[in-house]
PDB file of N, CA and C in Angstrom:
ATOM      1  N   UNK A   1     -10.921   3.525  11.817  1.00  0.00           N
ATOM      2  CA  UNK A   1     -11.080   2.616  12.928  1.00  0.00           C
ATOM      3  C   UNK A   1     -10.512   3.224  14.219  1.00  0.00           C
ATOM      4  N   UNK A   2      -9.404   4.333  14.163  1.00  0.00           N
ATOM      5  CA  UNK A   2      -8.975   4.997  15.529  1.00  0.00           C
ATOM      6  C   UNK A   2      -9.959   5.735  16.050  1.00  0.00           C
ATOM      7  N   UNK A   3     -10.581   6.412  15.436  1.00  0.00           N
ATOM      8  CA  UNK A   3     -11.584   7.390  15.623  1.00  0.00           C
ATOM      9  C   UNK A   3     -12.774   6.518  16.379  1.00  0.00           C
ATOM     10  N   UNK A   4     -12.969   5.141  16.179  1.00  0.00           N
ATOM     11  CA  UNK A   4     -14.124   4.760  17.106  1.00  0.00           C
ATOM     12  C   UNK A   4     -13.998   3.933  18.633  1.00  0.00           C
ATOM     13  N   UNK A   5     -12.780   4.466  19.069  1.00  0.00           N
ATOM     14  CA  UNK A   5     -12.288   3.816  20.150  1.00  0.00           C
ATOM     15  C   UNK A   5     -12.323   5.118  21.158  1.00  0.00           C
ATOM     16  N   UNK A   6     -12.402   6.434  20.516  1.00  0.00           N
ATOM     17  CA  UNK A   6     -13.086   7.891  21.240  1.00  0.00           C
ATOM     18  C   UNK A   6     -14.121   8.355  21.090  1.00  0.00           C
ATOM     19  N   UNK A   7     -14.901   9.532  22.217  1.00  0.00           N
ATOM     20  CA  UNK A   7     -15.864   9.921  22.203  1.00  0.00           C
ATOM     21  C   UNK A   7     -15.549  10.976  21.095  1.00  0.00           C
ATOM     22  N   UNK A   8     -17.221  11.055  20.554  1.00  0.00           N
ATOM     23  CA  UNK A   8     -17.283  12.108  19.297  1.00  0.00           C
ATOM     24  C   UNK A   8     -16.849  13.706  20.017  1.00  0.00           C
ATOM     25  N   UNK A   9     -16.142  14.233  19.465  1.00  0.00           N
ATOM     26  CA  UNK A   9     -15.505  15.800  19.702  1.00  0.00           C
ATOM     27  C   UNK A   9     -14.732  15.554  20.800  1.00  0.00           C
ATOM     28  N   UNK A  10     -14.401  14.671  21.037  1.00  0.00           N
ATOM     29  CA  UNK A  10     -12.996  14.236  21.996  1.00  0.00           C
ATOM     30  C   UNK A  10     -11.672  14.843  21.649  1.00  0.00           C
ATOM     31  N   UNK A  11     -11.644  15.038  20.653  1.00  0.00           N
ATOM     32  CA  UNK A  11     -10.567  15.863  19.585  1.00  0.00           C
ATOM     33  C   UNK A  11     -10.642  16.397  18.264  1.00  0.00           C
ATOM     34  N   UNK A  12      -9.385  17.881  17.785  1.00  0.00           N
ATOM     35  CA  UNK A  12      -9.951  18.295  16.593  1.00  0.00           C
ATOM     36  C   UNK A  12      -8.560  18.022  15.859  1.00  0.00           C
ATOM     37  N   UNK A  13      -7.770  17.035  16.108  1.00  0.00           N
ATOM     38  CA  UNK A  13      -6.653  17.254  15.511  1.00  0.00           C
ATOM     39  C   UNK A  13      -6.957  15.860  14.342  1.00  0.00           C
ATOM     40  N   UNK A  14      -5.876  15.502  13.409  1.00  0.00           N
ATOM     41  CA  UNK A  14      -5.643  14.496  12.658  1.00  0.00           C
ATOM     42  C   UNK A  14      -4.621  13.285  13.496  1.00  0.00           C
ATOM     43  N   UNK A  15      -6.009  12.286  13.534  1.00  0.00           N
ATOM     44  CA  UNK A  15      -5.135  11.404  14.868  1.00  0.00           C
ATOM     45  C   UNK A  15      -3.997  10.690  13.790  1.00  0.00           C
ATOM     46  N   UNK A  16      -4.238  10.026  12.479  1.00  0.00           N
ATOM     47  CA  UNK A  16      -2.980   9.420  12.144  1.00  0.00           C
ATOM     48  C   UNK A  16      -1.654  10.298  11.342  1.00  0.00           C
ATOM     49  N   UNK A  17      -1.938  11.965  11.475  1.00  0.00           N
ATOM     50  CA  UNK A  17      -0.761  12.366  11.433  1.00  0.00           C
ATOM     51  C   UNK A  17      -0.031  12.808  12.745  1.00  0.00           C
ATOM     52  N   UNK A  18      -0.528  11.922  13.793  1.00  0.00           N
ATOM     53  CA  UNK A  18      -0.101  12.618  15.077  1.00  0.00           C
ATOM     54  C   UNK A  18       0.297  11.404  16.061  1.00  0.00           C
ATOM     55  N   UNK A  19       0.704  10.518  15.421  1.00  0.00           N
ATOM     56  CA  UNK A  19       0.602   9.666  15.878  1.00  0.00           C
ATOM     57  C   UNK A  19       2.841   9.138  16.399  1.00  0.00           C
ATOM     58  N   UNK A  20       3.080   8.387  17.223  1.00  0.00           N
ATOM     59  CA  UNK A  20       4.486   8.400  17.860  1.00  0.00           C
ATOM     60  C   UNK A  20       4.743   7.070  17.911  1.00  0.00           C
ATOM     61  N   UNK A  21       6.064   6.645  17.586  1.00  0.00           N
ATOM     62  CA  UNK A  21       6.188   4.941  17.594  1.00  0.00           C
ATOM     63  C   UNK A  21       6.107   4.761  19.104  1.00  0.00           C
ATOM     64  N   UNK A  22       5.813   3.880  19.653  1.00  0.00           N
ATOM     65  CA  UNK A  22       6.072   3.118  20.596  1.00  0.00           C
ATOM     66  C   UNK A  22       7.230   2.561  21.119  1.00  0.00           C
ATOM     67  N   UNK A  23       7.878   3.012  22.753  1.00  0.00           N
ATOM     68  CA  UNK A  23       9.205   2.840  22.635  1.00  0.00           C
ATOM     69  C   UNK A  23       9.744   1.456  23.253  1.00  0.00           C
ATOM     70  N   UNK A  24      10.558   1.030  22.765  1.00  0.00           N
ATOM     71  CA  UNK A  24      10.741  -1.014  23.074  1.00  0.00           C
ATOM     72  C   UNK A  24       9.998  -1.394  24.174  1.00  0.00           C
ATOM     73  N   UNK A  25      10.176  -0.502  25.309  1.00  0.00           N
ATOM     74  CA  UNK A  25       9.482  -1.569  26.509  1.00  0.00           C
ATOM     75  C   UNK A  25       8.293  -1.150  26.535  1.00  0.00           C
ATOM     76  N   UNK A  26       7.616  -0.140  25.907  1.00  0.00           N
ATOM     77  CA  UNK A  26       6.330  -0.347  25.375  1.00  0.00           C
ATOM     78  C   UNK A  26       5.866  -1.555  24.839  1.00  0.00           C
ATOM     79  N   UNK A  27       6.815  -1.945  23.753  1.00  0.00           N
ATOM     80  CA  UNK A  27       6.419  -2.810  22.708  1.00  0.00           C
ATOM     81  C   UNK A  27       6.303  -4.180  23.603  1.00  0.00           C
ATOM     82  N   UNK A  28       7.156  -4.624  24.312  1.00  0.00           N
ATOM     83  CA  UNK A  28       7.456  -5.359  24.939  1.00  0.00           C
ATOM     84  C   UNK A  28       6.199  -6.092  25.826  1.00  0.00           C
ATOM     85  N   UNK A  29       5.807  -4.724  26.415  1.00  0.00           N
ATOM     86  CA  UNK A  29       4.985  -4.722  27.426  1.00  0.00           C
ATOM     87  C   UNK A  29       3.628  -5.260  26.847  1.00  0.00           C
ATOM     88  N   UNK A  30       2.933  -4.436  25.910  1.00  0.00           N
ATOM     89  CA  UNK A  30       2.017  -4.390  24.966  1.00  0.00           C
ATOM     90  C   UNK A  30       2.312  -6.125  23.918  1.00  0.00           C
ATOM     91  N   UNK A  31       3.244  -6.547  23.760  1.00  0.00           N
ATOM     92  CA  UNK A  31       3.431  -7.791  23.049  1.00  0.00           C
ATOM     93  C   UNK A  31       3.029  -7.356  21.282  1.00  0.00           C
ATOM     94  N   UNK A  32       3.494  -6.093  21.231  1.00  0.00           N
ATOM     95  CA  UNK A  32       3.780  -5.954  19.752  1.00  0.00           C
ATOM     96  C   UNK A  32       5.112  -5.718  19.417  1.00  0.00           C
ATOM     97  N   UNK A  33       5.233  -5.497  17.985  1.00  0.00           N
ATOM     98  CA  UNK A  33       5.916  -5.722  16.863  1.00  0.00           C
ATOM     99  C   UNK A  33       6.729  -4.239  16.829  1.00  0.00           C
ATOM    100  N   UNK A  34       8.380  -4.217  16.235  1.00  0.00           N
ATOM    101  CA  UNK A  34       8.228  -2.739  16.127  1.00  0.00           C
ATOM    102  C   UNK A  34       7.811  -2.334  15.146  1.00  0.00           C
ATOM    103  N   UNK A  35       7.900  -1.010  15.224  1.00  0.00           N
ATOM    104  CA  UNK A  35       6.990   0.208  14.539  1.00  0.00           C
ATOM    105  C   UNK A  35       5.426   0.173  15.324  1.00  0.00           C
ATOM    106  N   UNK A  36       5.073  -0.630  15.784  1.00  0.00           N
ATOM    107  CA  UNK A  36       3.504   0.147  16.679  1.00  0.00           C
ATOM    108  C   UNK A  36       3.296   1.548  17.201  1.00  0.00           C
ATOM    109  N   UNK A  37       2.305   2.148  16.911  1.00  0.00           N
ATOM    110  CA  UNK A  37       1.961   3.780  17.430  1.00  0.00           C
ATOM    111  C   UNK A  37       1.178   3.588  18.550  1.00  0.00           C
ATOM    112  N   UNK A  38       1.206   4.571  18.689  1.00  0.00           N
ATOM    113  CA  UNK A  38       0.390   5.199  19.930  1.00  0.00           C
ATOM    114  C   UNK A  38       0.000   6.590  19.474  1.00  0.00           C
ATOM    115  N   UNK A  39      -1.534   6.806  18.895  1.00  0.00           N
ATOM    116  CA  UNK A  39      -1.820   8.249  18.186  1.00  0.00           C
ATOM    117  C   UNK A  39      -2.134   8.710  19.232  1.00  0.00           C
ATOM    118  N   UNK A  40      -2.181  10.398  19.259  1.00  0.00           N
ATOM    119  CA  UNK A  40      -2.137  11.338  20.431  1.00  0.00           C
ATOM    120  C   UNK A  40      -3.325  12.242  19.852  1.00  0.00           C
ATOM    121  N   UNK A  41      -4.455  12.227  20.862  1.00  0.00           N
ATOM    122  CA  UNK A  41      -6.174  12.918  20.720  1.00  0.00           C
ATOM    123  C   UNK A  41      -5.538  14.438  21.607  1.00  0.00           C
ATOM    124  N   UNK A  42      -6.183  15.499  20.509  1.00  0.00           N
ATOM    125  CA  UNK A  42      -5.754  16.958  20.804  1.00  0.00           C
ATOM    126  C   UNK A  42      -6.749  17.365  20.829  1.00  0.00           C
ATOM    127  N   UNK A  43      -7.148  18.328  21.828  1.00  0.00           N
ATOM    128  CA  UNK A  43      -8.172  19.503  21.370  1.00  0.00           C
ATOM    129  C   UNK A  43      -7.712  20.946  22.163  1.00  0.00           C
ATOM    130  N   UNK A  44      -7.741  21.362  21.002  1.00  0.00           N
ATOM    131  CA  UNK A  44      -7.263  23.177  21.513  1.00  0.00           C
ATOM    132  C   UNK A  44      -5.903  22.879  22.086  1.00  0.00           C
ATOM    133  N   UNK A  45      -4.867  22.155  21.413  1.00  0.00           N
ATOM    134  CA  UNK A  45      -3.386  21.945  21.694  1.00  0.00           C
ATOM    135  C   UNK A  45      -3.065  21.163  22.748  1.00  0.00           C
ATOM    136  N   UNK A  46      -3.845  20.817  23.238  1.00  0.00           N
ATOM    137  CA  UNK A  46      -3.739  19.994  24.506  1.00  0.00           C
ATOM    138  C   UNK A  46      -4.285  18.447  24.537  1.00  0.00           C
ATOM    139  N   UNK A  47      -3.497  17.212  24.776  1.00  0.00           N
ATOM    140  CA  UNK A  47      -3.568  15.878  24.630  1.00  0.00           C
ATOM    141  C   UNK A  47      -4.905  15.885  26.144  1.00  0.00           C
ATOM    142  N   UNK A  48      -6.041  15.500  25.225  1.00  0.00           N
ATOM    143  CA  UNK A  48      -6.785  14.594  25.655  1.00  0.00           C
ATOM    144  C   UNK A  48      -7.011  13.039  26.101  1.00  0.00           C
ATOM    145  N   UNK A  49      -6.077  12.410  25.172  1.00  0.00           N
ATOM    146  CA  UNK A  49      -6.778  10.671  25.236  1.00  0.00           C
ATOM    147  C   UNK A  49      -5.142  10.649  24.122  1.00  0.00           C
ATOM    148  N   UNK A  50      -4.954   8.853  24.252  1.00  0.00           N
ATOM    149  CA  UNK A  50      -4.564   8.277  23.034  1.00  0.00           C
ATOM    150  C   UNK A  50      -4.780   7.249  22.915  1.00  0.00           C
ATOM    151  N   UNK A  51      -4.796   6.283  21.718  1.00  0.00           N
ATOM    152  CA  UNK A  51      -4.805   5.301  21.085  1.00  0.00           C
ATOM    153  C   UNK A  51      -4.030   4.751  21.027  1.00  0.00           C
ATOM    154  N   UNK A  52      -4.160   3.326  21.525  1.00  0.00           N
ATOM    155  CA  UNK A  52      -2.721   2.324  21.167  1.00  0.00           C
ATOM    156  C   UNK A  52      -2.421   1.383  20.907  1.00  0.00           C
ATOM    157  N   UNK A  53      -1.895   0.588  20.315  1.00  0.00           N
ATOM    158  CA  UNK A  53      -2.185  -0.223  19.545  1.00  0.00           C
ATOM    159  C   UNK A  53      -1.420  -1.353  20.130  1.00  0.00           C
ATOM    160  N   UNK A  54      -2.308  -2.568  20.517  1.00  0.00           N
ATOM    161  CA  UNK A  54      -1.757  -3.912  21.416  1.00  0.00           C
ATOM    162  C   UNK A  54      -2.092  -5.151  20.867  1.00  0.00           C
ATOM    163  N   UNK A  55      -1.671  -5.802  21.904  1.00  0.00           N
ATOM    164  CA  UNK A  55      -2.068  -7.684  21.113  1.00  0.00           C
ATOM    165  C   UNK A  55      -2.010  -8.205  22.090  1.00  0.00           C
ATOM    166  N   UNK A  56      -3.467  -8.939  21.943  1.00  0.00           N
ATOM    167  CA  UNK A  56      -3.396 -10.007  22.879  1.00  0.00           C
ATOM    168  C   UNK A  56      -3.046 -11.584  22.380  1.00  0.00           C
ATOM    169  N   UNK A  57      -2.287 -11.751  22.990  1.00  0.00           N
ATOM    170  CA  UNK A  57      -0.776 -12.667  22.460  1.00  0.00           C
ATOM    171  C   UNK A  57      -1.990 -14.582  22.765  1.00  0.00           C
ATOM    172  N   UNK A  58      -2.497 -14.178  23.657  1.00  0.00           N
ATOM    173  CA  UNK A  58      -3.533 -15.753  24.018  1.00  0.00           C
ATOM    174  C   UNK A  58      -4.562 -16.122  23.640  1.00  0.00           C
ATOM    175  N   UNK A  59      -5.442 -15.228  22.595  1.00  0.00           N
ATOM    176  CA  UNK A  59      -6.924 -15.712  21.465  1.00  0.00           C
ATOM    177  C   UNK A  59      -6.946 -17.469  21.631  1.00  0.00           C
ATOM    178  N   UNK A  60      -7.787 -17.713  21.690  1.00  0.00           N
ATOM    179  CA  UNK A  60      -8.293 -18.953  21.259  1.00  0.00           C
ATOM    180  C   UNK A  60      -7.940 -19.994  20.147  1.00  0.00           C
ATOM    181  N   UNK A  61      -7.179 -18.755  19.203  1.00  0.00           N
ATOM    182  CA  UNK A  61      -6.877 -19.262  17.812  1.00  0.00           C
ATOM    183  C   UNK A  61      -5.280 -18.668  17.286  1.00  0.00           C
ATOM    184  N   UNK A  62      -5.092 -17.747  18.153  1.00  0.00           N
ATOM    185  CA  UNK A  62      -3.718 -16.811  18.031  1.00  0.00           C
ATOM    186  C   UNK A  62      -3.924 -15.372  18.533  1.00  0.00           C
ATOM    187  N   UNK A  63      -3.128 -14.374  17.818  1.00  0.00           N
ATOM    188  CA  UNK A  63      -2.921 -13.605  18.494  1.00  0.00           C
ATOM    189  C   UNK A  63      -4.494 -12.270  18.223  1.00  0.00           C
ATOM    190  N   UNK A  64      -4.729 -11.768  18.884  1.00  0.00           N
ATOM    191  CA  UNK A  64      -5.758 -10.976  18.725  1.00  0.00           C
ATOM    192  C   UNK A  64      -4.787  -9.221  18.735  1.00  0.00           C
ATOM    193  N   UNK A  65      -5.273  -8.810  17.258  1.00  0.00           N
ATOM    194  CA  UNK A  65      -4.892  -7.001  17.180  1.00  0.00           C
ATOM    195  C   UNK A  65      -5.525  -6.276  18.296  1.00  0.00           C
ATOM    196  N   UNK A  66      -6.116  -4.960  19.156  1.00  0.00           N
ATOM    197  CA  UNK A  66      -6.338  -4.689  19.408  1.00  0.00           C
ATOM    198  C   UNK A  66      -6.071  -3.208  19.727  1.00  0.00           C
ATOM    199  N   UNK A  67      -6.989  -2.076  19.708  1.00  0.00           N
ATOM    200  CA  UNK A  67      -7.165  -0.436  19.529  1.00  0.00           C
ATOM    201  C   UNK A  67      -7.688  -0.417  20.463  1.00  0.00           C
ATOM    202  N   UNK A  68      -6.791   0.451  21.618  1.00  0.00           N
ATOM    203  CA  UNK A  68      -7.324   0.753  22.984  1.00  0.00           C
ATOM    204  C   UNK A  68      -7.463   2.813  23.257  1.00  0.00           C
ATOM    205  N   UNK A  69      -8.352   3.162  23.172  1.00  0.00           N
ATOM    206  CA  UNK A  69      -8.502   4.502  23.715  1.00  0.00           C
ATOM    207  C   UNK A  69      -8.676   4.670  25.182  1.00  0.00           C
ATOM    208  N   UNK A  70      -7.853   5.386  25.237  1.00  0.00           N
ATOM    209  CA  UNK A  70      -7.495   5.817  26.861  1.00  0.00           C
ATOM    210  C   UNK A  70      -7.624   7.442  27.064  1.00  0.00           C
ATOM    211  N   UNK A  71      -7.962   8.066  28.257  1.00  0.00           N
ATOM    212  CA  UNK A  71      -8.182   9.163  28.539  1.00  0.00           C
ATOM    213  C   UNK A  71      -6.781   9.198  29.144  1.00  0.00           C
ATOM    214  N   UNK A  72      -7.035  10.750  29.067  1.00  0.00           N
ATOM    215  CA  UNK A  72      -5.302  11.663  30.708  1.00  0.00           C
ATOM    216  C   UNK A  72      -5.581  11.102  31.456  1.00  0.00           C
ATOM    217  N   UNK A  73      -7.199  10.734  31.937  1.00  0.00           N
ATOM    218  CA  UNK A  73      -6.863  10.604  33.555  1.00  0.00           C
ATOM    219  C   UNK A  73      -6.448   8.935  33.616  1.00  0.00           C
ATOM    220  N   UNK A  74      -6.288   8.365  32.522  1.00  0.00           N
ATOM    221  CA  UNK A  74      -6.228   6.532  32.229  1.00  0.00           C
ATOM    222  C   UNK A  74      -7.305   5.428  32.412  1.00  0.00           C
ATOM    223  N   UNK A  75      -8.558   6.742  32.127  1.00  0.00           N
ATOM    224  CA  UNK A  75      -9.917   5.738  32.069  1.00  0.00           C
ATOM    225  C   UNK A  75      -9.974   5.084  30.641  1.00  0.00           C
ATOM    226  N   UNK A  76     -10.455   3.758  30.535  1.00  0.00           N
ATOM    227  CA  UNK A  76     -10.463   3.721  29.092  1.00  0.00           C
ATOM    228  C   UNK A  76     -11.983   4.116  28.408  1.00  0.00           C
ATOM    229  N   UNK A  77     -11.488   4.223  27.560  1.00  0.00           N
ATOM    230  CA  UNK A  77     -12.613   4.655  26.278  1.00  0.00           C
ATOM    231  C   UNK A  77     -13.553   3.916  25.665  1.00  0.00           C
ATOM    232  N   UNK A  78     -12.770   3.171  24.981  1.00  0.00           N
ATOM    233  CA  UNK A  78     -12.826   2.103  23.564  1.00  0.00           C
ATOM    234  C   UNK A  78     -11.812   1.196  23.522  1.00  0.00           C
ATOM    235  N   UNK A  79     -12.522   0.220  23.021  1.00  0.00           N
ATOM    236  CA  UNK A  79     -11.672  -0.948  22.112  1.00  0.00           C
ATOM    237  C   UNK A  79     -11.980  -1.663  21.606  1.00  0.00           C
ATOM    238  N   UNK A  80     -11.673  -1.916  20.354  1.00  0.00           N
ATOM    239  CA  UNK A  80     -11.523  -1.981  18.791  1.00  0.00           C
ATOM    240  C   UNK A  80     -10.970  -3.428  18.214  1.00  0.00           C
ATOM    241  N   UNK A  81     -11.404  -4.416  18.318  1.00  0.00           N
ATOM    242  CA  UNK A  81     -10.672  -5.360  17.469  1.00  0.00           C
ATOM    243  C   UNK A  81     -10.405  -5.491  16.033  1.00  0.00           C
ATOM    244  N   UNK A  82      -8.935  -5.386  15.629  1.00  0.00           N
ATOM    245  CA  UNK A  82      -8.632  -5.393  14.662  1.00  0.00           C
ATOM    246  C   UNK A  82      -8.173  -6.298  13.717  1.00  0.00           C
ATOM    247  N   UNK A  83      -8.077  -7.745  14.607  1.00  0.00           N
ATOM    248  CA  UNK A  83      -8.053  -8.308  13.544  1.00  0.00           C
ATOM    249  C   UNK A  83      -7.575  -9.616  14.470  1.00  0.00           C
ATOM    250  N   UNK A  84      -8.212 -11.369  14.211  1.00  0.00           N
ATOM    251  CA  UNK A  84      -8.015 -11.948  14.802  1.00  0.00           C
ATOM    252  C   UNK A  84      -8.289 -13.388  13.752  1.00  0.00           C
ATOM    253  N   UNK A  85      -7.759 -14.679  14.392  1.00  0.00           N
ATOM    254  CA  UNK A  85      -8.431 -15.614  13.772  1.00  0.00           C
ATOM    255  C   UNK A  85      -9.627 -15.929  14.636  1.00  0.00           C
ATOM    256  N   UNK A  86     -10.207 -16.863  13.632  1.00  0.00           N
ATOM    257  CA  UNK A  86     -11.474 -17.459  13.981  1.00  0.00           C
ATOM    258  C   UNK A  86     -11.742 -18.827  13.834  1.00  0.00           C
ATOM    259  N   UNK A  87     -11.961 -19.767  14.585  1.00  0.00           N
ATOM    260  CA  UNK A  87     -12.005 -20.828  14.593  1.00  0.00           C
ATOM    261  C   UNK A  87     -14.098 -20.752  14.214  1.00  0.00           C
ATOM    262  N   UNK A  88     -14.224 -21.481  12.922  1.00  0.00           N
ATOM    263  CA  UNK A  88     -15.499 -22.105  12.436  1.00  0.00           C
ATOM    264  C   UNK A  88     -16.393 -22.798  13.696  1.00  0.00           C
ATOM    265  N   UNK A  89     -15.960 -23.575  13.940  1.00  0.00           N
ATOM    266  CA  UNK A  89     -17.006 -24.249  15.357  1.00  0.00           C
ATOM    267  C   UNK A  89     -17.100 -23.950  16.761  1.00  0.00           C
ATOM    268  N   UNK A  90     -16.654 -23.108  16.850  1.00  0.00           N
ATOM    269  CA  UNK A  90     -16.404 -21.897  18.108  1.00  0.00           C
ATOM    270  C   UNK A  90     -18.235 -21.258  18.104  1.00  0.00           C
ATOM    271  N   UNK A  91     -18.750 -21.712  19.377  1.00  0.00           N
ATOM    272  CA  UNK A  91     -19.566 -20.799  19.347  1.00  0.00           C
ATOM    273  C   UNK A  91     -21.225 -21.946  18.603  1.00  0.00           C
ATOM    274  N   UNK A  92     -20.968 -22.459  18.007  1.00  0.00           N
ATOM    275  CA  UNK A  92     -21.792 -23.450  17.518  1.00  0.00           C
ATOM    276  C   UNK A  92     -22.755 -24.086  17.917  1.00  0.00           C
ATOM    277  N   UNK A  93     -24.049 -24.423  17.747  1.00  0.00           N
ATOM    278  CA  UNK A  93     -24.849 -25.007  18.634  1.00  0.00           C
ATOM    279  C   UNK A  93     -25.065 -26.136  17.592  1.00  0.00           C
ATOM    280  N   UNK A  94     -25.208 -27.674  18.721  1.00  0.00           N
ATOM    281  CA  UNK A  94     -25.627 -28.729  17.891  1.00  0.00           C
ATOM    282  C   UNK A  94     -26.603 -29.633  18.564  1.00  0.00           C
TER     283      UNK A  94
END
């Protein structure tokens, strides 16, 4: 699921062994939990993009996961929902 928040050959490294906790006022900022990463996109030794992992704290139903790919220059990429509730009659036509 990290891998689809970047462009294909965006990097040749292994994004979840490369990946760095997130430091408190990261966490803070972002409205996650500790231990959250932030994986780091390499190609030819050099950080391209990373991945990071947020929450949006106000969903409709609670909190929404979310996988954000970002470039060096801080364009974004991708993003990835990872996991949210769902309210049944949301969306419904009657």
């Amino acid at each position: 699921m990290i891998a689809q928040v970047l462009p294909a050959g965006s990097y040749d490294n292994e994004l979840l062994l490369d990946a760095l906790p997130q430091t408190a006022a990261a966490q803070q900022q972002l409205n996650n939990p500790a231990g959250a990463q932030i994986y780091r996109a390499m190609k030819n030794g050099q950080t391209t993009a990373v991945v990071v992992e947020t929450i949006a704290p106000d969903g409709y139903s609670g909190k929404i996961k979310l996988l954000v790919g970002v470039s060096r220059a801080g364009q974004v990429l991708g993003v990835r929902v990872g996991g949210a509730q769902r309210n049944a009659g949301l969306g419904r036509l009657y």
